[in-house]
Protein backbone atom coordinates (compact mmCIF):
# COMPACT_ATOMS: atom_id res chain seq x y z
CA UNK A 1 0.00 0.00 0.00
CA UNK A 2 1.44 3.47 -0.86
CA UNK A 3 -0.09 6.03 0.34
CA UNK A 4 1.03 10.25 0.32
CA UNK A 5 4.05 11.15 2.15
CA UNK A 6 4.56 13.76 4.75
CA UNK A 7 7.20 16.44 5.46
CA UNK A 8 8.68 16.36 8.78
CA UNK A 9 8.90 20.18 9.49
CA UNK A 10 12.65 20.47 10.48
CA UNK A 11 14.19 20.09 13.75
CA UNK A 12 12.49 19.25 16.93
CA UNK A 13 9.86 17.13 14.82
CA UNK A 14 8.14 14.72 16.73
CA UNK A 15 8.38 11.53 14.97
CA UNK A 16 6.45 9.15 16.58
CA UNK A 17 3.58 12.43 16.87
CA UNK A 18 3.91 12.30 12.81
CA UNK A 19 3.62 9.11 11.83
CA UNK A 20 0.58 8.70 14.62
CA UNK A 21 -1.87 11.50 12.09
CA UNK A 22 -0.06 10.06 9.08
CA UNK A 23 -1.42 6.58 9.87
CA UNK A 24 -4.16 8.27 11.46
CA UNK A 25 -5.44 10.74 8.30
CA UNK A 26 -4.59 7.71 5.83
CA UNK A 27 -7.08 5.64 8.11
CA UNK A 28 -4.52 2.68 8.37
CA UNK A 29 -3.04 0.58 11.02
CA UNK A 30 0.63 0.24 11.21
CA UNK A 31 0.06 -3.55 10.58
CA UNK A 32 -0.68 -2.69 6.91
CA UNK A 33 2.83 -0.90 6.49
CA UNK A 34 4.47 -3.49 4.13
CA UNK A 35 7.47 -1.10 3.19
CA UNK A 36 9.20 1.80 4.74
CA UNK A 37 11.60 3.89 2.44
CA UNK A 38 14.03 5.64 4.31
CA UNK A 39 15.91 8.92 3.34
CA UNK A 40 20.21 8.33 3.86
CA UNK A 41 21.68 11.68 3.07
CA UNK A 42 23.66 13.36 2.68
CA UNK A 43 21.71 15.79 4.68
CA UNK A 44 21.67 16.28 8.96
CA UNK A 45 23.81 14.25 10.34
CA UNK A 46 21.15 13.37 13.61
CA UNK A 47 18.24 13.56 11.30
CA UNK A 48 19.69 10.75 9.26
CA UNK A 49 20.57 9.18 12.23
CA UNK A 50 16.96 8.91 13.94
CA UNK A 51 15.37 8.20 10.29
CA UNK A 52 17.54 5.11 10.00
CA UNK A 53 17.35 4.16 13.68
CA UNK A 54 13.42 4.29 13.79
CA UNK A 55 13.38 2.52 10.45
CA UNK A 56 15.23 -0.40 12.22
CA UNK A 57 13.31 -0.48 15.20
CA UNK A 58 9.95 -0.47 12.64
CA UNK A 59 11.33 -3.82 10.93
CA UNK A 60 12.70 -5.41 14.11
CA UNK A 61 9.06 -4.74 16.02
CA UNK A 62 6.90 -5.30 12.45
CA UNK A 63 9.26 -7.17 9.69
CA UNK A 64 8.64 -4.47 7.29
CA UNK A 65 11.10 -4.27 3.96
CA UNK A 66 13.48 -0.80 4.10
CA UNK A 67 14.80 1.23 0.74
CA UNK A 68 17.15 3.45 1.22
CA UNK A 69 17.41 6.62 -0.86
CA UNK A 70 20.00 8.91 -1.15
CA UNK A 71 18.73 12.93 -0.54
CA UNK A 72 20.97 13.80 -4.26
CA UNK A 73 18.54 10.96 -6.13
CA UNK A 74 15.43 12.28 -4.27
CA UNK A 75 16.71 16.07 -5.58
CA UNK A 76 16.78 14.93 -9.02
CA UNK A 77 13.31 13.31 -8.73
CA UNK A 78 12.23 16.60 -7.22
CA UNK A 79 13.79 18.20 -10.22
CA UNK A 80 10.88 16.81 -12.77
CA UNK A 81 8.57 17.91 -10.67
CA UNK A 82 9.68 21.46 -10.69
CA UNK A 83 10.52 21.29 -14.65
CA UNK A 84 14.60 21.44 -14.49
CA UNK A 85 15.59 19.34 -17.08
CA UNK A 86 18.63 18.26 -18.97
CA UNK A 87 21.83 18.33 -17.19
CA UNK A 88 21.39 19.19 -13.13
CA UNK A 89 24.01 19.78 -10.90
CA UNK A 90 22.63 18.81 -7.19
CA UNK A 91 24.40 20.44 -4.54
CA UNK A 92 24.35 20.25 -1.14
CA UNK A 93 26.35 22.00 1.87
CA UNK A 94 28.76 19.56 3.15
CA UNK A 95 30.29 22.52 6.15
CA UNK A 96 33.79 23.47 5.36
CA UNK A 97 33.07 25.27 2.81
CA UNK A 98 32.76 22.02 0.90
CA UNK A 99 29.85 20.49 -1.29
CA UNK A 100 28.41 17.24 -2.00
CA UNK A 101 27.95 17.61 -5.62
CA UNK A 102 26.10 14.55 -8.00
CA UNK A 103 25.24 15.43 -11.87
CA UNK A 104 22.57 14.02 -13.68
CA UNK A 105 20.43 14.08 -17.05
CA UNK A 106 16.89 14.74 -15.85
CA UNK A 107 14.44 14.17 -18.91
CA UNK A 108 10.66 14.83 -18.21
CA UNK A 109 9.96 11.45 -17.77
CA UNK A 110 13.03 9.91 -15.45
CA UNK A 111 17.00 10.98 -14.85
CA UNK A 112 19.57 9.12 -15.24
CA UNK A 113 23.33 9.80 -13.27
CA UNK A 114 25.99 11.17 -14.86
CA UNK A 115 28.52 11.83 -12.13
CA UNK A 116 28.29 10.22 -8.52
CA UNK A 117 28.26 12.32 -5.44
CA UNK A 118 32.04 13.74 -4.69
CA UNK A 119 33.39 16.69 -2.27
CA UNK A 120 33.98 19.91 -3.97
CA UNK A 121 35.34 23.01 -2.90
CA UNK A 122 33.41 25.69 -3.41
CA UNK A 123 35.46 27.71 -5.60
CA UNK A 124 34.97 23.95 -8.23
CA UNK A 125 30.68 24.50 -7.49
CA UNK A 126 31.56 28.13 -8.52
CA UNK A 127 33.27 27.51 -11.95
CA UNK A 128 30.00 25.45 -12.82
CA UNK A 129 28.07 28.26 -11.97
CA UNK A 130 29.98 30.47 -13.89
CA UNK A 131 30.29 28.09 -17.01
CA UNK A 132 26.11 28.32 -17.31
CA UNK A 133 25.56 25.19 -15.66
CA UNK A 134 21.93 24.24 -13.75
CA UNK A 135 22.70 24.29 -9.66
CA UNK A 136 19.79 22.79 -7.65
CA UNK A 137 19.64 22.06 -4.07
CA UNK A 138 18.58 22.78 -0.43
CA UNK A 139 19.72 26.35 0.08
CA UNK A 140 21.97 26.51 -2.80
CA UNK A 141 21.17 30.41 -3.86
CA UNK A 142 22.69 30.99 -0.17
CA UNK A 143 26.31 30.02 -1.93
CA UNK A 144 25.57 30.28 -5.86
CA UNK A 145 22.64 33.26 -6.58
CA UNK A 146 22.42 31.94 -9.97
CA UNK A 147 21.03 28.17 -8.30
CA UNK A 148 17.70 26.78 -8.01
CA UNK A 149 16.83 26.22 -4.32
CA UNK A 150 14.60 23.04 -3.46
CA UNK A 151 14.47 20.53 -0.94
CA UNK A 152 14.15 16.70 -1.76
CA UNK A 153 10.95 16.04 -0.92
CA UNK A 154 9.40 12.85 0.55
CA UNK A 155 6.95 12.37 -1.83
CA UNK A 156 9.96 12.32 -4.43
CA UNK A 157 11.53 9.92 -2.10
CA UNK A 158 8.31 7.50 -1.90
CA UNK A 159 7.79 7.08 -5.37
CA UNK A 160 11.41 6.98 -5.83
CA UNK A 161 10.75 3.97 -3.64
CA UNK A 162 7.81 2.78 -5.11
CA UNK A 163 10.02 1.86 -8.42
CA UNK A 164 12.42 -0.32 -6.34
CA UNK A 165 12.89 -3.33 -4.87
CA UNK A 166 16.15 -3.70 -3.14
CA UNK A 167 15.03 -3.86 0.12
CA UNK A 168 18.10 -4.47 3.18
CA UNK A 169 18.16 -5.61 6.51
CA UNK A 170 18.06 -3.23 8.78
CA UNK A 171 21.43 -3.46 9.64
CA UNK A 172 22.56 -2.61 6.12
CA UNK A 173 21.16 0.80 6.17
CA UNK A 174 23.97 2.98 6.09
CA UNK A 175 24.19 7.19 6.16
CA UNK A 176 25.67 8.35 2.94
CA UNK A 177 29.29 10.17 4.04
CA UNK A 178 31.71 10.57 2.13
CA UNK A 179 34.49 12.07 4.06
CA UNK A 180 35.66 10.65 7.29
CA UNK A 181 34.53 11.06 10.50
CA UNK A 182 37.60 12.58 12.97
CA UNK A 183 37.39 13.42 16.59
CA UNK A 184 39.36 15.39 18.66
CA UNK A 185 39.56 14.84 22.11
CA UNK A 186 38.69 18.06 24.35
CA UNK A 187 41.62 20.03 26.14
CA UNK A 188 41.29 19.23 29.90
CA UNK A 189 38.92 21.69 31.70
CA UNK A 190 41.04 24.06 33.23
CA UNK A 191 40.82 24.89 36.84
CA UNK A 192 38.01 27.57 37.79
CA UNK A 193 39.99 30.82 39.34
């Protein structure tokens, strides 16, 4: 059963409060979930995070199926819907002054990758720019004025979904990140005067 998607709102969303009038407005019971598609980034790191983790929890409490979709794929789905075709650059802030960056052909009736998401520096988004290129992404005008801001939506990332049938284990759901995670360990607290 597929039924319309819902956007989450941003930070400090209450997901189990969500999918409760989801399930509730659909008039469903969360028996009849067969599938859950989950989004994997790149995108907030803790957002990711509680997507995947509730998405486990779902197929360890229910046996559901899981999809994983990656936020650039979900852009260029979006990208149809808001009539960008040819070739699209998705971008997407990666913090130190870095971008993800994926390139596809989007045609009015799929897309098709050219280039696979990679790091970029800003000043290699910024040549695209300036060579006439299409930009499109969450917040991208903030960076490149010429860009076309939009979000990937989860009603691009459900029928993205519906199309598919890879599902994974739980287990096998993995955040898309592409450079490594480093920590550094905190000075010692110095002593209070």
């Amino acid at each position: 059963m597929i039924f319309e998607a819902v956007e989450t709102g941003g930070r400090g969303t209450n997901a189990f409060r969500m999918i409760e009038q989801t399930l509730s407005e659909a008039k469903i019971e969360r028996e009849q979930i067969d599938v859950l598609a989950v989004g994997l980034g790149p995108g907030s790191y803790t957002g990711i995070r509680a997507a995947i983790s509730l998405a486990q929890g779902w197929q360890l409490a229910r046996g559901v199926k899981l999809l994983g979709v990656s936020s650039a794929e979900a852009i260029a789905a979006q990208a149809i819907v808001e009539k960008i075709l040819g070739r699209v650059n998705v971008v997407i802030d990666a913090q130190r002054n870095e971008f993800y960056l994926a390139t596809y052909e989007v045609a009015p009736d799929g897309w098709r990758e050219i280039s696979p998401l990679i790091i970029l520096s800003r000043a290699a988004i910024q040549s695209r720019a300036e060579a006439g290129e299409i930009l499109a992404g969450p917040e991208v005008t903030k960076w490149f004025p010429s860009g076309r801001t939009f979000f990937p939506r989860a009603a691009a990332l459900a029928e993205l979904a519906a199309r598919r049938s890879d599902f994974v284990p739980g287990e096998k759901l993995e955040p898309v990140y592409l450079r490594e995670t480093n920590f550094v360990k905190a000075p010692p607290a110095r002593g209070a005067k």
